[in-house]
N, C-alpha and C. Protein backbone atom coordinates (compact mmCIF):
# COMPACT_ATOMS: atom_id res chain seq x y z
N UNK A 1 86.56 -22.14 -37.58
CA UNK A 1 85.35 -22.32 -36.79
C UNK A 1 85.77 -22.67 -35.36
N UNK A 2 85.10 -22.16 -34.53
CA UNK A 2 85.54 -22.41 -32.94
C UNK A 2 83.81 -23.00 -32.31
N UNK A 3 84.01 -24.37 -31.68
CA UNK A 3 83.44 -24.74 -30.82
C UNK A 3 83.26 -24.24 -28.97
N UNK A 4 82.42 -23.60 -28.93
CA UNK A 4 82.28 -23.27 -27.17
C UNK A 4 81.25 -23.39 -26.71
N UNK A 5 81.68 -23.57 -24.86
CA UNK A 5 79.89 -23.21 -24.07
C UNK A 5 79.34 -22.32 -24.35
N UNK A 6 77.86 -22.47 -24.59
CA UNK A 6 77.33 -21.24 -25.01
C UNK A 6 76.83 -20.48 -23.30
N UNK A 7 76.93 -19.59 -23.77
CA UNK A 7 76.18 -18.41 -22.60
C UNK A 7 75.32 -18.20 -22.69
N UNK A 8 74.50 -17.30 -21.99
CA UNK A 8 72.95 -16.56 -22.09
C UNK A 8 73.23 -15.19 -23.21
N UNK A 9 74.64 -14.47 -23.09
CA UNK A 9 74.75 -13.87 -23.85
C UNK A 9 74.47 -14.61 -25.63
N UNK A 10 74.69 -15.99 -25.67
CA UNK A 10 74.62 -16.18 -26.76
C UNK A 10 72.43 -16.11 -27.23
N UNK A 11 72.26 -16.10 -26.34
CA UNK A 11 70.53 -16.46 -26.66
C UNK A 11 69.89 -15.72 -27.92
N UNK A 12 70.21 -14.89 -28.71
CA UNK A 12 69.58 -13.68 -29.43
C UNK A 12 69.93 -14.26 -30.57
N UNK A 13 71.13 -14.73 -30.45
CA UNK A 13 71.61 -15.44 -32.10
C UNK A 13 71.29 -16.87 -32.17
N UNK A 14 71.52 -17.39 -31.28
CA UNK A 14 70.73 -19.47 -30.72
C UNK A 14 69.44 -18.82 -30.89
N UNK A 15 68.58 -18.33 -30.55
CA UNK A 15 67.20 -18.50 -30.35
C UNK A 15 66.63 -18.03 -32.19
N UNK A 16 67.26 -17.12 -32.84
CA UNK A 16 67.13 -16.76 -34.01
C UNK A 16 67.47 -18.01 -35.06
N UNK A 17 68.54 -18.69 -34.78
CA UNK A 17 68.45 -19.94 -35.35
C UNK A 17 67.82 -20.82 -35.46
N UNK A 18 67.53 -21.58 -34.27
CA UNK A 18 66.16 -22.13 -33.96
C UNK A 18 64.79 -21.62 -34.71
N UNK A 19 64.76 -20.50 -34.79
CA UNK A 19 63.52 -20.07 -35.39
C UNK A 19 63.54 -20.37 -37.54
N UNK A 20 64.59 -20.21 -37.46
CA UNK A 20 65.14 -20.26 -38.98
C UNK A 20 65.32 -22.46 -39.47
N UNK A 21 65.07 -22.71 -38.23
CA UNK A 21 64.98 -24.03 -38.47
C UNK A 21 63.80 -24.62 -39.16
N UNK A 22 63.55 -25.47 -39.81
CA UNK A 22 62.40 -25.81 -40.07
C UNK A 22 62.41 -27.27 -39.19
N UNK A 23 61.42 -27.64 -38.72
CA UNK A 23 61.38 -29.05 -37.68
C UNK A 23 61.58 -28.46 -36.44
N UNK A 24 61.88 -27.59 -35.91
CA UNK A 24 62.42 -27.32 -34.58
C UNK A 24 61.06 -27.20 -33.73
N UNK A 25 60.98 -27.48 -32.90
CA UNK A 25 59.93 -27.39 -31.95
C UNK A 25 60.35 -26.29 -30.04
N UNK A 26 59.51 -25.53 -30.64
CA UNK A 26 60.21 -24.48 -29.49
C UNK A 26 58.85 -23.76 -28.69
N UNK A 27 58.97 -23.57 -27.35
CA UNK A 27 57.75 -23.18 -26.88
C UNK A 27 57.98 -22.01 -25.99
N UNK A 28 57.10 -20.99 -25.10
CA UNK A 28 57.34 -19.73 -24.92
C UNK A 28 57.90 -19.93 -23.45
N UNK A 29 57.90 -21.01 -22.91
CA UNK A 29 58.68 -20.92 -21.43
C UNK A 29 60.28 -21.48 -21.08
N UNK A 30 59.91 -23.16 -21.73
CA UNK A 30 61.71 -23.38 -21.65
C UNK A 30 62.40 -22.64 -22.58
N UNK A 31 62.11 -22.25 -23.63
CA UNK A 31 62.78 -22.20 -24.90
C UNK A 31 63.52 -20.10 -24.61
N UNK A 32 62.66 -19.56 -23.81
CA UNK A 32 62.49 -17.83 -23.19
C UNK A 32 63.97 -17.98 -23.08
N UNK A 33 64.09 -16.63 -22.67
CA UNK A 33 65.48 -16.32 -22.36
C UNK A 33 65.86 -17.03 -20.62
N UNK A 34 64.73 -16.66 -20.01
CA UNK A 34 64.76 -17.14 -18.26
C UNK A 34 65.09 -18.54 -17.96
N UNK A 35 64.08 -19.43 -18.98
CA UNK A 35 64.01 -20.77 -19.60
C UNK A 35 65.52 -21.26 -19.86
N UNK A 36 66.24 -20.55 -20.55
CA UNK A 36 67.54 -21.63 -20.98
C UNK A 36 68.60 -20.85 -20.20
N UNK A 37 68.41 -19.68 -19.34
CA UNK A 37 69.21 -19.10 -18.60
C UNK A 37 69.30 -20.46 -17.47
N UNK A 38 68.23 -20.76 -17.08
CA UNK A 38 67.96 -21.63 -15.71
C UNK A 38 68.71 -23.49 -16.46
N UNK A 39 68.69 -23.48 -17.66
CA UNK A 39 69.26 -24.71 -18.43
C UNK A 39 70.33 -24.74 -18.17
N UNK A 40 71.09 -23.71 -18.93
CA UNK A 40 72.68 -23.28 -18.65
C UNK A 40 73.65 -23.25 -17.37
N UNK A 41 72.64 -22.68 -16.47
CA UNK A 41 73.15 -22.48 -15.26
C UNK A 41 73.16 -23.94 -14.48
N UNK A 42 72.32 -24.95 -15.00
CA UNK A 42 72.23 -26.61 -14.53
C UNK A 42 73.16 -27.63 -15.61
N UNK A 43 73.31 -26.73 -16.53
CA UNK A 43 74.80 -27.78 -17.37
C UNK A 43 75.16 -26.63 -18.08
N UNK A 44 76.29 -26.19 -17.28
CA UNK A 44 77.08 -25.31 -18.21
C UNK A 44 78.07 -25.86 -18.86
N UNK A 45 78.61 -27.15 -18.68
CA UNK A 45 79.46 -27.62 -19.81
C UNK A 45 79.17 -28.16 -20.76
N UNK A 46 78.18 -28.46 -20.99
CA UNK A 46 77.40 -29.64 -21.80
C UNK A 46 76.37 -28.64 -23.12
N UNK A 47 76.34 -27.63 -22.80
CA UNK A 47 75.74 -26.88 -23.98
C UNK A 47 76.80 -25.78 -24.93
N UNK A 48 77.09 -26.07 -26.19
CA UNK A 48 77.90 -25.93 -26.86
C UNK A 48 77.02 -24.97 -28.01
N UNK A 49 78.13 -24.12 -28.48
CA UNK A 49 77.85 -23.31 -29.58
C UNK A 49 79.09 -23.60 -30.64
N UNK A 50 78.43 -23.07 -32.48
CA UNK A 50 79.71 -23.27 -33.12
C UNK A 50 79.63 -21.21 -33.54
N UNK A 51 81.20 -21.23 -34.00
CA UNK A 51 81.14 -19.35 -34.57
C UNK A 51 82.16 -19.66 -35.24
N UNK A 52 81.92 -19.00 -36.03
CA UNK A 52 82.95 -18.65 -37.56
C UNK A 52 82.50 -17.29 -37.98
N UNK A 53 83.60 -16.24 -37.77
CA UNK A 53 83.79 -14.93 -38.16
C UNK A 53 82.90 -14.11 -37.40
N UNK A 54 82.83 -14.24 -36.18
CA UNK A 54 81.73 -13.89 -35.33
C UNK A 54 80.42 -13.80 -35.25
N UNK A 55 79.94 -14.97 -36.06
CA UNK A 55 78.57 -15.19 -36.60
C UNK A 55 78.33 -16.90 -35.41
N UNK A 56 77.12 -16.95 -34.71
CA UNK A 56 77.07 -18.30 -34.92
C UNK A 56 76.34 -19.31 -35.41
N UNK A 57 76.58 -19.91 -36.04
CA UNK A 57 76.11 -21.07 -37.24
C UNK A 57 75.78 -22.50 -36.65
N UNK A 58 76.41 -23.09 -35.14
CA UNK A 58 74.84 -24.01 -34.74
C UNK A 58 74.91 -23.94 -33.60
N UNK A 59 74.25 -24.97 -32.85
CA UNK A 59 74.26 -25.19 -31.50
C UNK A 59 73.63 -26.50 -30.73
N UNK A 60 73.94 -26.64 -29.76
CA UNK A 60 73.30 -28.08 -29.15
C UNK A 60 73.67 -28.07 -27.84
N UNK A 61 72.00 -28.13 -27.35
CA UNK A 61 72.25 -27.99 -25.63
C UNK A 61 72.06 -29.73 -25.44
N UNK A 62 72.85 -30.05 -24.67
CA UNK A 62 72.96 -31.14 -24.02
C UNK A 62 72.95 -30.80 -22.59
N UNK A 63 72.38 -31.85 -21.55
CA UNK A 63 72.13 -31.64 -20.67
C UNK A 63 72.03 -32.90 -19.79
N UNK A 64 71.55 -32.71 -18.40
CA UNK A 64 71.66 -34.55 -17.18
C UNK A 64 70.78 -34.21 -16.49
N UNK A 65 70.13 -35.74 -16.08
CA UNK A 65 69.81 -35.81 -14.75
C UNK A 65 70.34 -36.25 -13.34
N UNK A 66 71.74 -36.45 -14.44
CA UNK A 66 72.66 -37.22 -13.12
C UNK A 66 72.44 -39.04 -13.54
N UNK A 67 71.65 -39.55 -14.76
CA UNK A 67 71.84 -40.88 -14.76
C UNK A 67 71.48 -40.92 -16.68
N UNK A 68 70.75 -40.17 -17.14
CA UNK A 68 70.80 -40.59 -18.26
C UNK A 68 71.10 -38.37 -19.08
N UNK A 69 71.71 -38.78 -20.17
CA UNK A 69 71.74 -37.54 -20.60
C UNK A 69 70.51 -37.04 -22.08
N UNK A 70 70.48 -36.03 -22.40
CA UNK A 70 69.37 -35.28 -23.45
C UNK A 70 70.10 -34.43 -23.90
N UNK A 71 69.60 -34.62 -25.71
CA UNK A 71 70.18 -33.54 -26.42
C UNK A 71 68.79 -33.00 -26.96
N UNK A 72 69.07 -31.53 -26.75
CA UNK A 72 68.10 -30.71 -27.31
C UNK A 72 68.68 -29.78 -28.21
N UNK A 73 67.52 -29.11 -29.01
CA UNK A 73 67.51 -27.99 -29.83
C UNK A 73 68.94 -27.86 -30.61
N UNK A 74 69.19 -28.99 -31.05
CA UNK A 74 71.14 -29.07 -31.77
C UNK A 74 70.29 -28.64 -33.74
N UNK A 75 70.99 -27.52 -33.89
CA UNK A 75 70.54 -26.69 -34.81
C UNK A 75 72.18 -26.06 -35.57
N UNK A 76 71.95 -26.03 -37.35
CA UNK A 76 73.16 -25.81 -37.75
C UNK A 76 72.37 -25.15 -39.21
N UNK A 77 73.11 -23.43 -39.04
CA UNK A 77 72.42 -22.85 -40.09
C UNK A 77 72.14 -23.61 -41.69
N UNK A 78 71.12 -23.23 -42.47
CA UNK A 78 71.01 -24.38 -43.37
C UNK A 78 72.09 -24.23 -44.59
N UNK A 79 72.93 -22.61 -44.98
CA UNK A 79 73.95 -22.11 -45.63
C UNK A 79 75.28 -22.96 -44.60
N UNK A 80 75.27 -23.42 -43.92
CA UNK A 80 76.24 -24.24 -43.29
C UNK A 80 76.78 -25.19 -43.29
N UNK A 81 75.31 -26.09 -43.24
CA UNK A 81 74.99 -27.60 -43.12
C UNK A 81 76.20 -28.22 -44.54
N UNK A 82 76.48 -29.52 -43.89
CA UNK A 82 77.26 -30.60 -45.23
C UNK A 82 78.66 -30.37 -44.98
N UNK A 83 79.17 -29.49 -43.44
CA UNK A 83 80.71 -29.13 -43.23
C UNK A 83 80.92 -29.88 -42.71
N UNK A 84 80.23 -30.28 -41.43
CA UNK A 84 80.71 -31.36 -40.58
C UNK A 84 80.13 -30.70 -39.07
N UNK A 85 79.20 -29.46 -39.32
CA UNK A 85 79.56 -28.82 -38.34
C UNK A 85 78.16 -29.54 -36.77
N UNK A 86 77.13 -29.71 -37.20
CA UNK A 86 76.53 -30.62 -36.55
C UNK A 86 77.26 -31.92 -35.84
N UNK A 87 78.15 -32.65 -36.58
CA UNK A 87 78.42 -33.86 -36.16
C UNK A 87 79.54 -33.24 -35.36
N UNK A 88 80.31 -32.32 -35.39
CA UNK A 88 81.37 -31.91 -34.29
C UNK A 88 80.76 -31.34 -33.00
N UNK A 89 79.37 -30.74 -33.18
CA UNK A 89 78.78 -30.30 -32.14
C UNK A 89 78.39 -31.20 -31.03
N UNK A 90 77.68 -32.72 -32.45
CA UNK A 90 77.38 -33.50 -30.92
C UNK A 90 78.75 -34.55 -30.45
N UNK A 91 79.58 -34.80 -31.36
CA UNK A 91 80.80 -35.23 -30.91
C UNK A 91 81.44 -34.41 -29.26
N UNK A 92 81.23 -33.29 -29.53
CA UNK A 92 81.56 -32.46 -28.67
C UNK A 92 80.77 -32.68 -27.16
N UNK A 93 79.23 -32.60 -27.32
CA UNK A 93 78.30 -32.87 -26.85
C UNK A 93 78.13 -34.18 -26.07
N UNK A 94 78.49 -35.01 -26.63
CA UNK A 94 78.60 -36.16 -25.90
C UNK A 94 80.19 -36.27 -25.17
N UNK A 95 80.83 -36.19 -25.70
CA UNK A 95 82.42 -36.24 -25.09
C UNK A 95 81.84 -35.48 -23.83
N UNK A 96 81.63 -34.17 -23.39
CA UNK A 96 81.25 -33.43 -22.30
C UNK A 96 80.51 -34.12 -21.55
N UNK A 97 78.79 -34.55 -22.00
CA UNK A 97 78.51 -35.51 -20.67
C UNK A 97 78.94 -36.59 -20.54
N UNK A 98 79.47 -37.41 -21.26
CA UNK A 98 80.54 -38.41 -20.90
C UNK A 98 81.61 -37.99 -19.80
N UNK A 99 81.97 -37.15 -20.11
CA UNK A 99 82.97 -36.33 -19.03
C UNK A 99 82.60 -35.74 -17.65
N UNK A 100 80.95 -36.06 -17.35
CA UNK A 100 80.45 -35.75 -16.08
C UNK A 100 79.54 -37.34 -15.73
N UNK A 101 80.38 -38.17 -16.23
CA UNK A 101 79.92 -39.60 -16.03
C UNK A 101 78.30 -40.35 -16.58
N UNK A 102 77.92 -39.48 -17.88
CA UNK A 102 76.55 -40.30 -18.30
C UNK A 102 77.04 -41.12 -19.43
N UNK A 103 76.25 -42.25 -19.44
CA UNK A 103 76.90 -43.27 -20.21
C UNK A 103 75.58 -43.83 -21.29
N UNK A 104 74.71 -42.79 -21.41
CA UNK A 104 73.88 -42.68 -22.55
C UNK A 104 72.90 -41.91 -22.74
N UNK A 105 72.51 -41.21 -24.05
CA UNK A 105 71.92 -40.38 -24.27
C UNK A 105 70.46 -40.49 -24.73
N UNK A 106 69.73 -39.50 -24.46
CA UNK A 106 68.38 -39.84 -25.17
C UNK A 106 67.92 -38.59 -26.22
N UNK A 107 67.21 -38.64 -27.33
CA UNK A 107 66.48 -36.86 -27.56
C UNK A 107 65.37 -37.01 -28.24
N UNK A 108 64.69 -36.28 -28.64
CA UNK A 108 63.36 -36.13 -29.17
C UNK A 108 63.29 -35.49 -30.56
N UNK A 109 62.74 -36.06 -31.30
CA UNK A 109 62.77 -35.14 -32.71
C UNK A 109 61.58 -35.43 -33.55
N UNK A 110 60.77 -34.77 -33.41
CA UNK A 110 59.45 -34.61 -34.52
C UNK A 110 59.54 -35.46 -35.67
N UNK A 111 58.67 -36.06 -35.55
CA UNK A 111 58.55 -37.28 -36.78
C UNK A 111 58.58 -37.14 -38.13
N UNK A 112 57.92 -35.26 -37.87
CA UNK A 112 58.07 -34.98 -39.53
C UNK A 112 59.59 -33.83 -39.94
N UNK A 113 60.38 -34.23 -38.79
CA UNK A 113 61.61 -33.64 -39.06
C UNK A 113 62.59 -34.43 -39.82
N UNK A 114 62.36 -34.64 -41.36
CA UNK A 114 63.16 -35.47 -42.08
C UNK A 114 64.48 -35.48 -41.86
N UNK A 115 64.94 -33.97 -41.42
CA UNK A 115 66.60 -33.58 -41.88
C UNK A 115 67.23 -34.06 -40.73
N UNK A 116 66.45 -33.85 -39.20
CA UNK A 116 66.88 -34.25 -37.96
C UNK A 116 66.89 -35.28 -37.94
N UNK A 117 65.66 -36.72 -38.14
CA UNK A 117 65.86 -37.96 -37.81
C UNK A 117 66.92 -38.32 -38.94
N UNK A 118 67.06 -38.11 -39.75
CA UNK A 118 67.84 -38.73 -40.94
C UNK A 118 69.66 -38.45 -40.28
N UNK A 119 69.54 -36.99 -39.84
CA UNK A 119 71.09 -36.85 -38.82
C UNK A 119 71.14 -37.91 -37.65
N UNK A 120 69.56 -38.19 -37.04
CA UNK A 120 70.18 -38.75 -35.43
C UNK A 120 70.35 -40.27 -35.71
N UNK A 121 69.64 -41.25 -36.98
CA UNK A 121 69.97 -42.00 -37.59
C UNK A 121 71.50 -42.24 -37.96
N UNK A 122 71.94 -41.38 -39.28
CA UNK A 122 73.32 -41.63 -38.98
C UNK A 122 74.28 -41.74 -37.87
N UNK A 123 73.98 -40.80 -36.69
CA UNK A 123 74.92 -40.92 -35.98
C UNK A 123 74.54 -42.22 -34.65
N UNK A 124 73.60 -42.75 -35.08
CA UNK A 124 73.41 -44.00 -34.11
C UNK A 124 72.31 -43.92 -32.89
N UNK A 125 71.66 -42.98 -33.44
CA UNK A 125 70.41 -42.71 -32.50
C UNK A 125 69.43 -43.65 -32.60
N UNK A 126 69.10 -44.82 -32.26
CA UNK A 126 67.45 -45.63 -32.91
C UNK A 126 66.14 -45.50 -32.03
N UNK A 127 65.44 -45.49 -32.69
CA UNK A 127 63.95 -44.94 -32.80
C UNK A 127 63.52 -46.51 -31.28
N UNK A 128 63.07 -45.91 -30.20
CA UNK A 128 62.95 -47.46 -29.12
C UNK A 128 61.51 -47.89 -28.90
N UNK A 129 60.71 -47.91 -30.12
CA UNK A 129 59.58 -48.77 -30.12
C UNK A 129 58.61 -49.51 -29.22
N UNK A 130 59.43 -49.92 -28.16
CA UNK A 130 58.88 -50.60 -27.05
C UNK A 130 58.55 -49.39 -25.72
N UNK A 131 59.06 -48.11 -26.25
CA UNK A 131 58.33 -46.73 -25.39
C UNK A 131 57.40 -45.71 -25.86
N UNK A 132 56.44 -45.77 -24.89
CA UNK A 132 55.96 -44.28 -25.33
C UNK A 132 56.27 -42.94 -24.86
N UNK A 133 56.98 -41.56 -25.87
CA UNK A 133 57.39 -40.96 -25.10
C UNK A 133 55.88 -39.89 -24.39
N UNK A 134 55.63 -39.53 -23.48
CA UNK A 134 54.28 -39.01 -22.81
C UNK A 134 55.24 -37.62 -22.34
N UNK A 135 54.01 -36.74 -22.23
CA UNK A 135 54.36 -35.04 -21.66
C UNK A 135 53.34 -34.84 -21.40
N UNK A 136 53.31 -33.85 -20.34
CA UNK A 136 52.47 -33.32 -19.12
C UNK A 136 53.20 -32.25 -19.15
N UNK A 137 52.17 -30.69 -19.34
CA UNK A 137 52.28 -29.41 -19.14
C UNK A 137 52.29 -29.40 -17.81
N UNK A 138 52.97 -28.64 -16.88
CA UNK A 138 52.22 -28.26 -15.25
C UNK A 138 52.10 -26.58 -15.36
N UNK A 139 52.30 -25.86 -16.54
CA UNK A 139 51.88 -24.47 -16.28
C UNK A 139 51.36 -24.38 -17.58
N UNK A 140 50.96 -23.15 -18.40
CA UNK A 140 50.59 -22.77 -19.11
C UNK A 140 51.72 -22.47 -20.56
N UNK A 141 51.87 -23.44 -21.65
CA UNK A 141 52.86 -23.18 -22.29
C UNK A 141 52.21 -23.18 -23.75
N UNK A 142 52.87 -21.87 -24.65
CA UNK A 142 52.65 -21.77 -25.38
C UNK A 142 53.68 -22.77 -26.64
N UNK A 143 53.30 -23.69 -27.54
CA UNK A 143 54.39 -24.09 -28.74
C UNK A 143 54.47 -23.49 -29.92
N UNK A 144 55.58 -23.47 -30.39
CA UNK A 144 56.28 -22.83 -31.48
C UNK A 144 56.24 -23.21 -32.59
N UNK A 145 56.03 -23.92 -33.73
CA UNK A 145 56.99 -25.07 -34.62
C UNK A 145 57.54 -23.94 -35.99
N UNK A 146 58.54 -23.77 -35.84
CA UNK A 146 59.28 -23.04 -37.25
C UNK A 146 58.98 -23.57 -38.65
C-alpha cells in the first residue's frame, strides 16, 4: 500500500468513495471537482490518498487556516477497513500539518456517523460541548448524505 498527495487527477476515484460511504456528508459545490481542485491547490501537502494495486482505498483531506488545522472527508473503502489503513492516513495527516506549523486539529462528523465518531474517539478526538458548531450558506448549495 502506498500513501500520497492526492491530485485532482485523483477526484473520480476519491469522490466515488465518498459516495460509497455511508455517514459522509458531501454537497454539490465544495465537494465538485472545481471545489476540491481550489482545496488542493490551498494545501497540497496536507491532503493524502492511500493505493494498493492501483486501486484507491481511502483518503483524507486535511487542510489550514494558518492557526488551527481541519480534517475532512477521511474515507477508507469498507472491504478495507480493520488494516490500519485510516489510522495511517490521519497519522500521515497530521504529521503534514504539523509540518507547516499547526499545533491542533479540529473536524466535523455527523452524529449519526457511528463508524466515524467511534474512529475520531479512538484516536483522541473529543466531542467540545462548551461550542456550538454554526454554518452559513453564502451561495446556493446543494447536500449529499450517502
Amino acid at each position: 500500500m502506498t500513501i500520497r498527495k492526492m491530485t485532482i487527477d485523483d477526484y473520480d476515484a476519491v469522490y466515488a468513495l465518498w459516495l460509497a460511504t455511508p455517514g459522509m456528508g458531501l454537497n454539490t459545490t465544495d465537494d465538485s471537482r472545481e471545489g476540491i481542485e481550489k482545496y488542493l491547490r490551498r494545501n497540497p501537502t496536507t491532503c493524502l490518498v492511500a493505493e494498493e494495486n492501483g486501486e484507491l482505498i481511502g483518503v483524507s483531506l486535511g487542510g489550514h487556516d494558518g492557526r488551527r488545522g481541519f480534517l475532512n472527508h477521511a474515507a477508507v473503502k469498507a472491504s478495507e477497513r480493520r488494516r490500519g489503513i485510516g489510522e495511517l492516513l490521519l497519522e500521515r495527516t497530521m504529521d503534514a500539518l504539523r509540518d507547516e506549523g499547526i499545533s491542533k486539529v479540529a473536524l466535523v462528523c455527523f452524529k449519526d456517523n457511528e463508524i466515524g465518531n467511534a474512529f475520531c474517539e479512538k484516536h483522541g478526538f473529543v466531542v467540545r460541548h462548551e461550542l456550538n458548531y454554526r454554518n452559513r450558506s453564502i451561495v446556493d448549495i446543494t447536500y449529499i448524505r450517502p
